[in-house]
Every structure is written in C-alpha cells, then in structure tokens.
Protein backbone atom coordinates (compact mmCIF):
# COMPACT_ATOMS: atom_id res chain seq x y z
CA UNK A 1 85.41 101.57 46.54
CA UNK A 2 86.97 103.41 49.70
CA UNK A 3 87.45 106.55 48.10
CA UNK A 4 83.17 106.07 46.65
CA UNK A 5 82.57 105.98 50.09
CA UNK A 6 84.80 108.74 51.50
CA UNK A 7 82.78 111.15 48.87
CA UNK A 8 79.76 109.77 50.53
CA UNK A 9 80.69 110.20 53.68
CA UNK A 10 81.90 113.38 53.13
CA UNK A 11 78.65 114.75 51.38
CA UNK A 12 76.61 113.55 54.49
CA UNK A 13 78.63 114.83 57.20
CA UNK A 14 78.30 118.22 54.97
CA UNK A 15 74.40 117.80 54.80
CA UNK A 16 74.10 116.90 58.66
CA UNK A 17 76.00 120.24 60.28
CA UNK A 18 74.06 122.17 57.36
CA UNK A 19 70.86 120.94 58.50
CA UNK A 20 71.77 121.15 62.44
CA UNK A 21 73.27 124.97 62.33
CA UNK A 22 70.71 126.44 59.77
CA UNK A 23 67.77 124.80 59.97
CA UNK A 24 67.22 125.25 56.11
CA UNK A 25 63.61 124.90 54.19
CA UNK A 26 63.13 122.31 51.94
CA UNK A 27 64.23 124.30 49.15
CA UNK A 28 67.49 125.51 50.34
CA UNK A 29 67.63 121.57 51.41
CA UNK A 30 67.68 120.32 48.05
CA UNK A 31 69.93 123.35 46.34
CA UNK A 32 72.50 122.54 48.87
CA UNK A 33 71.94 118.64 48.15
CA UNK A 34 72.55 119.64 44.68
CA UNK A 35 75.41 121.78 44.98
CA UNK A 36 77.03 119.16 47.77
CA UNK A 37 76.99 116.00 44.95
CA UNK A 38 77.85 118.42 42.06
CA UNK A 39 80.84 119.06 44.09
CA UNK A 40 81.74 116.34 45.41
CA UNK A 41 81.08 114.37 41.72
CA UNK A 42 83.65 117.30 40.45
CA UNK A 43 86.41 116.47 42.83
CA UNK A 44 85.91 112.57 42.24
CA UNK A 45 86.21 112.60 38.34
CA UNK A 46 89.45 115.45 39.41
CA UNK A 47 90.77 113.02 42.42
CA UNK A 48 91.06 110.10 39.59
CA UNK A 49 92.60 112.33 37.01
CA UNK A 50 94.89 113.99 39.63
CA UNK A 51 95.75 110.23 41.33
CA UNK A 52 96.64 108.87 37.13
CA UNK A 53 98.78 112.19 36.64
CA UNK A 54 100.87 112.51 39.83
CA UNK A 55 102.26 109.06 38.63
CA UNK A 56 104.01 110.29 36.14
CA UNK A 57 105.89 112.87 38.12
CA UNK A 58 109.01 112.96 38.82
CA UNK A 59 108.66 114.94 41.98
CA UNK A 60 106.85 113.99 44.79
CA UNK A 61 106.77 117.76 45.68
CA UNK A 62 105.66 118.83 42.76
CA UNK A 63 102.38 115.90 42.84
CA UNK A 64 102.26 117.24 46.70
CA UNK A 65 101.18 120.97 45.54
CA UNK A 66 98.95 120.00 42.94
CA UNK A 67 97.03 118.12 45.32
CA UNK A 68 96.83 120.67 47.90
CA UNK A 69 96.02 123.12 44.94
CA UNK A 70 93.31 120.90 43.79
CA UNK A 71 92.26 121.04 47.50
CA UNK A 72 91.86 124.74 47.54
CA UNK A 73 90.23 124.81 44.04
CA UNK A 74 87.37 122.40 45.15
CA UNK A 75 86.97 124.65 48.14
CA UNK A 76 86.65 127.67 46.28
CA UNK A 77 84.35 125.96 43.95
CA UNK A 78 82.14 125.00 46.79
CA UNK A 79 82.01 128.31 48.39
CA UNK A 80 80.98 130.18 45.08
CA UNK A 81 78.59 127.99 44.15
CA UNK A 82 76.99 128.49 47.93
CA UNK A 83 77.07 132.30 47.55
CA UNK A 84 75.75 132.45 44.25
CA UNK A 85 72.83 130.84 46.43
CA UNK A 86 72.79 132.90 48.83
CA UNK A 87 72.39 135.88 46.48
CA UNK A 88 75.47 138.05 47.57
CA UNK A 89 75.78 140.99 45.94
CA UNK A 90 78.26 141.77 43.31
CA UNK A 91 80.74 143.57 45.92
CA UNK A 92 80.46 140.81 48.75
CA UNK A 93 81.02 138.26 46.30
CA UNK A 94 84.23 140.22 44.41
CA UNK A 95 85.67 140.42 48.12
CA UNK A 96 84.63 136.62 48.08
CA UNK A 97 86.93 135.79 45.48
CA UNK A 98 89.83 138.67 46.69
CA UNK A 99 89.73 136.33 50.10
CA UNK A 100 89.75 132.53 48.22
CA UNK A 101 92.37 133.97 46.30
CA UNK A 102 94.29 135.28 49.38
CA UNK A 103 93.68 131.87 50.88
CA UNK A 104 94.82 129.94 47.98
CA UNK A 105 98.00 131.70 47.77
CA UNK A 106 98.94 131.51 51.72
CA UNK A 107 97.63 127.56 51.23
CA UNK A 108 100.32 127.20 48.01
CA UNK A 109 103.25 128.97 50.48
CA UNK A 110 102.62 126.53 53.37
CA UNK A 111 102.34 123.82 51.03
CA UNK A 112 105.94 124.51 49.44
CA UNK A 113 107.02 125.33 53.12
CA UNK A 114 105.91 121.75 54.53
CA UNK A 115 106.75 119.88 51.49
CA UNK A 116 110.77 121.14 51.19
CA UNK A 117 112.27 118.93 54.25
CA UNK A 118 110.12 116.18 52.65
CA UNK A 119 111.42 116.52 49.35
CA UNK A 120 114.78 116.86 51.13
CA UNK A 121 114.74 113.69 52.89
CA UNK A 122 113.55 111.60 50.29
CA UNK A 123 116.44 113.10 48.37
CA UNK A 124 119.32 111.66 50.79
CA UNK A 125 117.44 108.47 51.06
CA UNK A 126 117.50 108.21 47.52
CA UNK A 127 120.99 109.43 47.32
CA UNK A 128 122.07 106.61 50.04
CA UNK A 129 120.45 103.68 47.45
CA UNK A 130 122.57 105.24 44.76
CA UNK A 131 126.06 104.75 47.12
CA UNK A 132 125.05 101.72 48.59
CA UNK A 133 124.30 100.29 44.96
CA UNK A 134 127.73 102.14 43.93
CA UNK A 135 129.19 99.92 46.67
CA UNK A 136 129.42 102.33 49.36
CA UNK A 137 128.73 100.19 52.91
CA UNK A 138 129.81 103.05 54.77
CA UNK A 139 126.38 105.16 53.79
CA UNK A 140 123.67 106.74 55.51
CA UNK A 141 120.65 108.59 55.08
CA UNK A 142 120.56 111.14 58.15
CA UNK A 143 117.37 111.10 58.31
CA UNK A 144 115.52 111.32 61.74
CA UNK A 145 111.75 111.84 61.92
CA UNK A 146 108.82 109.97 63.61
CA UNK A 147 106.16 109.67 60.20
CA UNK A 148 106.46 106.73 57.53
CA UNK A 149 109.48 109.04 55.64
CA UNK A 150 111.37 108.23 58.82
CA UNK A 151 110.21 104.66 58.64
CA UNK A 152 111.86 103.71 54.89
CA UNK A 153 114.87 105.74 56.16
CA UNK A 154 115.44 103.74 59.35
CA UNK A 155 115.08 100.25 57.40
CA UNK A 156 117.33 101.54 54.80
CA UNK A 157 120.00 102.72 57.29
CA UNK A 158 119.46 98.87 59.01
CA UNK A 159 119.85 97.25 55.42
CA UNK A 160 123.11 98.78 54.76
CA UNK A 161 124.43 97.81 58.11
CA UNK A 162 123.56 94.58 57.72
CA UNK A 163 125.35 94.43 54.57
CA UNK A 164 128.01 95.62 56.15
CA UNK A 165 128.30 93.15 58.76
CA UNK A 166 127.05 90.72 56.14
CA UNK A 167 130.34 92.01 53.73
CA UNK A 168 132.59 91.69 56.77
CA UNK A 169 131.75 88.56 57.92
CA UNK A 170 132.47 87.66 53.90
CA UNK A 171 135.78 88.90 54.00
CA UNK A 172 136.72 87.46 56.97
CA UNK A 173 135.41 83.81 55.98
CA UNK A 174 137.20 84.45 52.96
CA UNK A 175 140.42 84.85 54.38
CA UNK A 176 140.19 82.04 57.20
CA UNK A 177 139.28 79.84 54.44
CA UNK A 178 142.77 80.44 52.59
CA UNK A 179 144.29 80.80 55.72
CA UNK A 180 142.66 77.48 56.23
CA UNK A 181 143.48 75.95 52.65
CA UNK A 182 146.75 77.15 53.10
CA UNK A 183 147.71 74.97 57.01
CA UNK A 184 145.90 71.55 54.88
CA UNK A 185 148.50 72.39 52.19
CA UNK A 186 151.31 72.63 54.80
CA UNK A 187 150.41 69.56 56.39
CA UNK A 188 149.85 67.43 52.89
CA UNK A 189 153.10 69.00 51.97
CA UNK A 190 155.41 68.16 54.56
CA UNK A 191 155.02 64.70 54.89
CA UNK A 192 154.56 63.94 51.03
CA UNK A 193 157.89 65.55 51.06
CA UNK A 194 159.78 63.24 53.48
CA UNK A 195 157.85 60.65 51.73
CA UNK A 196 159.63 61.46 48.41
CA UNK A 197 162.87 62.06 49.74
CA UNK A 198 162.92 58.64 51.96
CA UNK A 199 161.92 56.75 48.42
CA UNK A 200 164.63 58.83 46.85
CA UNK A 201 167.14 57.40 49.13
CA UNK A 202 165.78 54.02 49.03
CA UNK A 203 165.96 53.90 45.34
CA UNK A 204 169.20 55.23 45.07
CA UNK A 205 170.76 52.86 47.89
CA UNK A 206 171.45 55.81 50.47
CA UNK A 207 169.85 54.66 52.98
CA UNK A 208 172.22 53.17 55.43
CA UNK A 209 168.99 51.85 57.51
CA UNK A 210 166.03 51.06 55.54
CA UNK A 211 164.18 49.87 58.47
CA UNK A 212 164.49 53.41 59.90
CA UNK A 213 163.11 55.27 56.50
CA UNK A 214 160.09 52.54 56.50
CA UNK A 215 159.19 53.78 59.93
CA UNK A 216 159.19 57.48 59.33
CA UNK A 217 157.16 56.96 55.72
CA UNK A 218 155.12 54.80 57.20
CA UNK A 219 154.07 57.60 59.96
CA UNK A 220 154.37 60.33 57.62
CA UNK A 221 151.37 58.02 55.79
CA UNK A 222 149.74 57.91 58.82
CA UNK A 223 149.69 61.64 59.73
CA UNK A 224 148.26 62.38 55.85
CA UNK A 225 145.55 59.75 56.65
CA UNK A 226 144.58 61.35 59.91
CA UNK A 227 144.51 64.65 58.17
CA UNK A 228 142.34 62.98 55.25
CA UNK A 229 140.05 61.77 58.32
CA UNK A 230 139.57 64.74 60.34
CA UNK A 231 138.63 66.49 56.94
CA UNK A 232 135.77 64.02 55.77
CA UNK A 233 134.48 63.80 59.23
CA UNK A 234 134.26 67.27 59.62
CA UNK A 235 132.45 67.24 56.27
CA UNK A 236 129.72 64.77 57.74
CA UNK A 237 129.76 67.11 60.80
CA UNK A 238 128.64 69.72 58.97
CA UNK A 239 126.34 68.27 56.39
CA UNK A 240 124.75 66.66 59.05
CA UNK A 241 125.40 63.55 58.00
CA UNK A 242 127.39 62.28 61.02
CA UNK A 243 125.46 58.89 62.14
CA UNK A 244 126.38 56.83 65.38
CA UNK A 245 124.52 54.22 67.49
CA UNK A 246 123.85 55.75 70.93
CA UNK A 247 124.12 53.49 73.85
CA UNK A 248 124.81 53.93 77.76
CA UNK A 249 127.67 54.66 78.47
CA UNK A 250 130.28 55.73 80.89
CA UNK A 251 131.70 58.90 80.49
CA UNK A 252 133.95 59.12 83.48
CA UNK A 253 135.79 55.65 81.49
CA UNK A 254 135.69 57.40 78.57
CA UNK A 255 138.02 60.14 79.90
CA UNK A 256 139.97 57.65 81.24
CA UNK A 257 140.55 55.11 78.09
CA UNK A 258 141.31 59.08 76.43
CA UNK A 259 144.11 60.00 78.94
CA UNK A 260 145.31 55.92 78.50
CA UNK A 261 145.49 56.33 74.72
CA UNK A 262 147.54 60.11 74.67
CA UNK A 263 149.78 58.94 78.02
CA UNK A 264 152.70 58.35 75.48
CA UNK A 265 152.52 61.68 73.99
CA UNK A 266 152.12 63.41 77.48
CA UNK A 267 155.15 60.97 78.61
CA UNK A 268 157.11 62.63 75.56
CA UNK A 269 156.78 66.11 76.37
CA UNK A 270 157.20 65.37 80.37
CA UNK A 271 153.49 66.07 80.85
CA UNK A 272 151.53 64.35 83.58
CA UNK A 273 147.91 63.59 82.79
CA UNK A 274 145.03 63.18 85.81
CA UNK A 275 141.79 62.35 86.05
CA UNK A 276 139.44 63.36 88.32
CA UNK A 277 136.00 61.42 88.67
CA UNK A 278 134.05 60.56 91.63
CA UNK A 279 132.04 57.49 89.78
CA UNK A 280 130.32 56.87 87.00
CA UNK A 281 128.67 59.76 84.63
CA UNK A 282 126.08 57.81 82.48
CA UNK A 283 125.05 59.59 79.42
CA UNK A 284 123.64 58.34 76.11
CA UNK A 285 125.76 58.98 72.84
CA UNK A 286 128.47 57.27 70.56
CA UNK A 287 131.64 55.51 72.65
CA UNK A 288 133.78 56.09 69.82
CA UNK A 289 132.57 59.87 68.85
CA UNK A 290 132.77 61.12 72.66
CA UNK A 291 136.12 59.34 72.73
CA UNK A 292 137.21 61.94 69.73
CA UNK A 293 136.07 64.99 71.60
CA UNK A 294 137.72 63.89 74.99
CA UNK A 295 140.82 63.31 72.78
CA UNK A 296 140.97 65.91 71.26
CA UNK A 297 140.62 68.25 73.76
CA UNK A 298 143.42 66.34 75.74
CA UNK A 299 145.53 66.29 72.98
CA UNK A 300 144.89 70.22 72.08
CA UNK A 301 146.19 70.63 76.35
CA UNK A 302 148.96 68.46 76.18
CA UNK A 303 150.17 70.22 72.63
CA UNK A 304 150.26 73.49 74.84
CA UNK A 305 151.07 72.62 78.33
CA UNK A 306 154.56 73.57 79.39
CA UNK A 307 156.71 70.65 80.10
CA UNK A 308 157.07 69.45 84.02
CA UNK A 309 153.40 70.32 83.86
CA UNK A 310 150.12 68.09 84.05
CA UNK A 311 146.93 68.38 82.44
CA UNK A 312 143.91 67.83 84.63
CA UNK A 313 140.78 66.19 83.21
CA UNK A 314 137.87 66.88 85.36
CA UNK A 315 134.24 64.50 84.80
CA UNK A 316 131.02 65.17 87.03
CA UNK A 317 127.46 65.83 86.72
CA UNK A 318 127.79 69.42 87.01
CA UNK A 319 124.52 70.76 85.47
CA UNK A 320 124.41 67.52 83.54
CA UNK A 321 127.17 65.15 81.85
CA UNK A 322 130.53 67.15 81.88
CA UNK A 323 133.90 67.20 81.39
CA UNK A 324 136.83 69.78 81.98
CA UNK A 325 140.45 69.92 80.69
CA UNK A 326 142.69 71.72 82.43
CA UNK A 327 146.36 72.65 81.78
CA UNK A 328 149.05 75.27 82.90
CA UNK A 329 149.57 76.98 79.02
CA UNK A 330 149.20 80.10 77.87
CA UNK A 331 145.42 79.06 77.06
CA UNK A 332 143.12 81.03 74.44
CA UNK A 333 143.38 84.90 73.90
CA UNK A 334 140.12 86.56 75.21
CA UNK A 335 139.10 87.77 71.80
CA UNK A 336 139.12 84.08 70.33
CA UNK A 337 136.93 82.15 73.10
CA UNK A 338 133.99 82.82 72.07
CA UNK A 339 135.26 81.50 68.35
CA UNK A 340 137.92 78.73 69.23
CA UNK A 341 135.37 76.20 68.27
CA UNK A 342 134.36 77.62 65.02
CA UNK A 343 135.60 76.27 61.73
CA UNK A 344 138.00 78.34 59.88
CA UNK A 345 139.00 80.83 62.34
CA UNK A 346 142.60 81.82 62.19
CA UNK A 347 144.84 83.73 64.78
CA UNK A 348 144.24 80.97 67.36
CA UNK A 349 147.17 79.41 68.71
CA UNK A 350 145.35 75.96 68.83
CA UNK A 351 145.80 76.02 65.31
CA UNK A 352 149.32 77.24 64.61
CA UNK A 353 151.07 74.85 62.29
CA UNK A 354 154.08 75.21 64.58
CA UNK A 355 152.12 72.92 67.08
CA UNK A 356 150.98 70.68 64.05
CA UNK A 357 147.91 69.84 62.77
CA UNK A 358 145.51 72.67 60.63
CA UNK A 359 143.37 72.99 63.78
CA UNK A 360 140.25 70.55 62.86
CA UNK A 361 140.33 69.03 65.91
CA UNK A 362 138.02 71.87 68.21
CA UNK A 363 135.97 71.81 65.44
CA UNK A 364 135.04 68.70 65.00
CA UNK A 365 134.64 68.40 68.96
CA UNK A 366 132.09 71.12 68.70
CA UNK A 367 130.44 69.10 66.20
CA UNK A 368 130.13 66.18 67.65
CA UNK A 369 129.06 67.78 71.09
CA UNK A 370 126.27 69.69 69.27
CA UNK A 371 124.97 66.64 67.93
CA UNK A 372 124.82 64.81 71.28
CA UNK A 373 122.52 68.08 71.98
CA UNK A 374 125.59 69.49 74.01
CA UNK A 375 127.28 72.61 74.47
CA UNK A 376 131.36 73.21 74.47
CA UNK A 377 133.15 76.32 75.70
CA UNK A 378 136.59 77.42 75.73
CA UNK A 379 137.71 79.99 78.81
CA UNK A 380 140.46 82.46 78.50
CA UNK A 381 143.87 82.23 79.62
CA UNK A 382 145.92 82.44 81.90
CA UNK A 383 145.59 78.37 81.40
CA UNK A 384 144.16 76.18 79.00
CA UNK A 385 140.37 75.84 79.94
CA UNK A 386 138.29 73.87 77.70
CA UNK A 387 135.15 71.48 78.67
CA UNK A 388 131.70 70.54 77.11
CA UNK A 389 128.97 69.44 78.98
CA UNK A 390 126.16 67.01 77.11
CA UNK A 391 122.65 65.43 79.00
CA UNK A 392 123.05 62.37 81.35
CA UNK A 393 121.41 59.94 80.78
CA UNK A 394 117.70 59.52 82.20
C-alpha cells in the first residue's frame, strides 16, 4: 500500500512542476498524464518483479546495481517517450539516446563505486558471525560508519563482547566452584578421618584415654554439623527461602552477646575483643540471624588478627543501623573487596583452609544483611575492615 502511494505521489508531483513550468494545453495535459501513469504502471509491475528477484541473490551488490539499473532504464523510458512527443527530429533524438546511454553507463560506474565498501563491510560482518560461531570471542568486525551497516556492526561487535565477558565470568564460576567443592571436601574429610581413626583405636583397645578420643570425635561431629549448617542455610539464602520473625531489637546487645559467645576463642589466640556503643541501636530484623552476621564477622577478625592484638567492634547509627569490625591483620587484598562477600570466590585469604572453614561464613552474612534490606562492605588492608549497615528501626 506504501509503495501504491509513492507511485501516486510521484506521478502528481511530476504533473504539478509540468503544469507550473510549461503551462501546457489540454492536449499536451493529457499525453503527459498518459505517458506519466504508463510509466509509472511500468516501473510498479518492474519494482515487484525486481523486489521478488533480488531475494534470491546472493549478493547484495549485485541486487544493488540492478536496482539502480532499473532506475536509469525507467528514466530513459520516460524521457523517450516525452520526446517522441515533442516531435524531435531523428538526429536530436539519436543524440538523445547517445546521452541516456552515456548517463546510464557513468550511473552503473558510480553504482559499483558506492556499492564496493558496502559489499566490503557486510563481508567482515559476516565473516565475524562465522568466527564467533567457530568459537572465536576474540572477533571483530572493523567496521566504523554512521548509516544502519554501521548499526548491525556495532551490536554485533557488543554481542561478542558480551559473550566474552559472559564466557569469562563462566570460567571463572567454574573454577571457584571446584575450588569451592574442593575446601567442603577438605573440611568433610579431615574430621571424618580423625573420626575413623579415634573408633579404630577404640575398637582395638589403644586408646589409653577414652574419655579424651570421645571429646575430640565428639567435636570433630560438631565441626561436620556446622559445616552441614552453614551449607543448607546458605542454600535458603540464596533460594530465598530464608524466613525469620522480625522484632525490635537491640543491636548494640547483639554485638555484645556476639563478642560474649567468641571471648573463648579470642582468649585462645591472646586476642582482646571491645565493643564500642554509645546506647542502644534499635532496628527491626531476626535476633538470632543478626547474631550470625555479627559472629561471623568477629570470628572471620579474630581468625586473622595477630596475637597480643584486639579486635574492635564498633555499633552506631551512622547513616542508619551499623556495625564495624575492626582488627590489626593483614585484612583483604584490594582486588578482592569488592568480591569478599560473594559466594564462590577463591584467592581470598578469609577462605584459606589453613585458617579453617571453606569460607561460607561472609557469604552467608551478605545474605542475611541483604535480606534485612542492608548493605555489607569489606575495606582493604592494611587491617581487617569489615561492617554492614541495615535500617533502624522507625
């Protein structure tokens, strides 16, 4: 229907500068109508088979100069017809033809001029799809221009570098998560280890004090079941499927019932805990899931604080509910802050096995903090720096 009326748009626009820069009679009037719609008829019926056989090219180049050829045709066409008309004589309308065929040809050249960087570019964009198909990430079409040809290249270029990033990111989750797999095994394996040698001994009668060996299964059993724990919680945590009942609470006692619980461990590794709160900080969660984050991120201080050193837990209504753990290790490399919360992320010295644990315990933190509709940050070292800040309560 748009190209109907493009025809007959065309046709009238003719008609109108005919009729305003020759004044014609009303003969001349209706040859010209004539000649106009016989024309423009022609290139219709030529348009649709032209539009039907350029689809089964296999270059757009080569659909390109048929078009423009078709172009010049109906031109020509148009022009004879009108000096036929006009009654030219035989040697003004030979030079007629001498000059449409002059045109025609310098109308072809520009065409196949114009037409070669296009046919170029579509060929390295196409080539691009091929390697990127191939599996070649590293791809990229070169192409730089401001019309739609541009356009397709530019998203292509952004597609493959977001596969890229998309195939990185892959890897790397890929190898945290045996890195990952691999600390859980460590940590099942240890203890069920001790566990089968202590019920070696006991069956065999080498133990020369049994009470001892119960005491060491019994908290090797303990450290599998906190393992077991921190694994299904984080599960929850990330299915969102962690529930709680929230109620006002203190946070400022929280902390402190946190340093209370961990003061053995601190007392173990000659580590002095503090708190620091000027009153209450009221804020509107779960006692027991706050308590886990506050714990953990003592614990995760204490498990790197040099001994003769203290670990300084910090509450106020900075900005809103928040809390700050302090300590005098070696605290987080700068290229892992922005991560140390993430699940499976290896190189971080939070989660070395040679400090225990397979490093659930930031996570789940994070998790817990994010539903309390919270934020957690880590800052880098020199000294541990770790706090997470949550609303008060209104």
């Amino acid at each position: 229907m748009k190209t109907v009326l493009a025809f007959v748009g065309a046709v009238i626009i003719g008609l109108a500068i005919f009729e305003i820069t020759m004044r014609p009679s009303g003969s001349e009037r209706t040859d010209l109508v004539l000649v106009f719609v016989g024309v423009a008829v022609g290139v219709a019926a030529a348009g649709v088979l032209l539009t039907r056989a350029t689809l089964r090219f296999r270059s757009l180049r080569t659909a390109v100069l048929l078009v423009a050829l078709a172009a010049v045709v109906a031109a020509g066409v148009a022009t004879v017809i009108s000096a036929q008309l006009m009654f030219l004589d035989p040697h003004d309308l030979d030079l007629l033809f001498v000059v449409l065929g002059f045109g025609s040809l310098l109308g072809l050249v520009l065409a196949l001029t114009l037409t070669r960087p296009l046919a170029a570019d579509l060929e390295r964009i196409r080539d691009t799809a091929r390697r990127v198909a191939a599996g070649d990430l590293d791809a990229g079409t070169g192409v730089d221009r401001p019309d739609e040809v541009g356009a397709v290249a530019a998203a292509v270029d952004s597609m493959v570098g977001q596969l890229a990033a998309a195939a990185a990111d892959r890897e790397r989750n890929e190898e945290s998560r045996r890195a990952f797999l691999a600390a859980v095994g460590h940590d099942l394996r240890s203890p069920l280890a001790a566990l089968a040698a202590a019920i070696e001994a006991l069956e065999d009668g080498l133990a020369d004090d049994p009470d001892r060996y119960l005491r060491s299964m019994r908290a090797d059993i303990d450290a599998m079941s906190e393992l077991v724990e921190d694994l299904f919680l984080l599960a929850r945590i990330e299915a969102g499927r962690l529930e709680f009942e929230r109620e006002v609470v203190d946070l400022a006692e929280i902390a402190d019932e946190s340093i209370e619980a961990l003061a053995p461990v601190a007392r173990a590794k000659d580590i002095h805990l503090q708190l620091d709160a000027a009153g209450p900080v009221l804020v509107s969660g779960g006692p027991a899931a706050l308590g886990r984050v506050v714990r953990n991120l003592v614990d995760n201080a204490v498990r790197h604080a040099p001994a003769g050193s203290r670990v300084l837990v910090r509450v106020s209504e900075e900005g809103g509910a928040t809390v700050r753990v302090e300590d005098d290790g070696p605290g987080f490399p700068p290229e892992l802050v922005t991560t140390a919360f993430d699940s499976l992320v290896t190189g971080d010295p939070a989660r070395s096995r040679t400090h225990g644990g397979a490093g659930l315990g930031l996570t789940i933190a994070k998790g817990i903090v994010a539903i309390h509709g919270g934020e957690i940050w880590a800052a880098p070292g020199p000294g541990g720096q770790v706090g997470f800040r949550i609303p008060a309560a209104g």
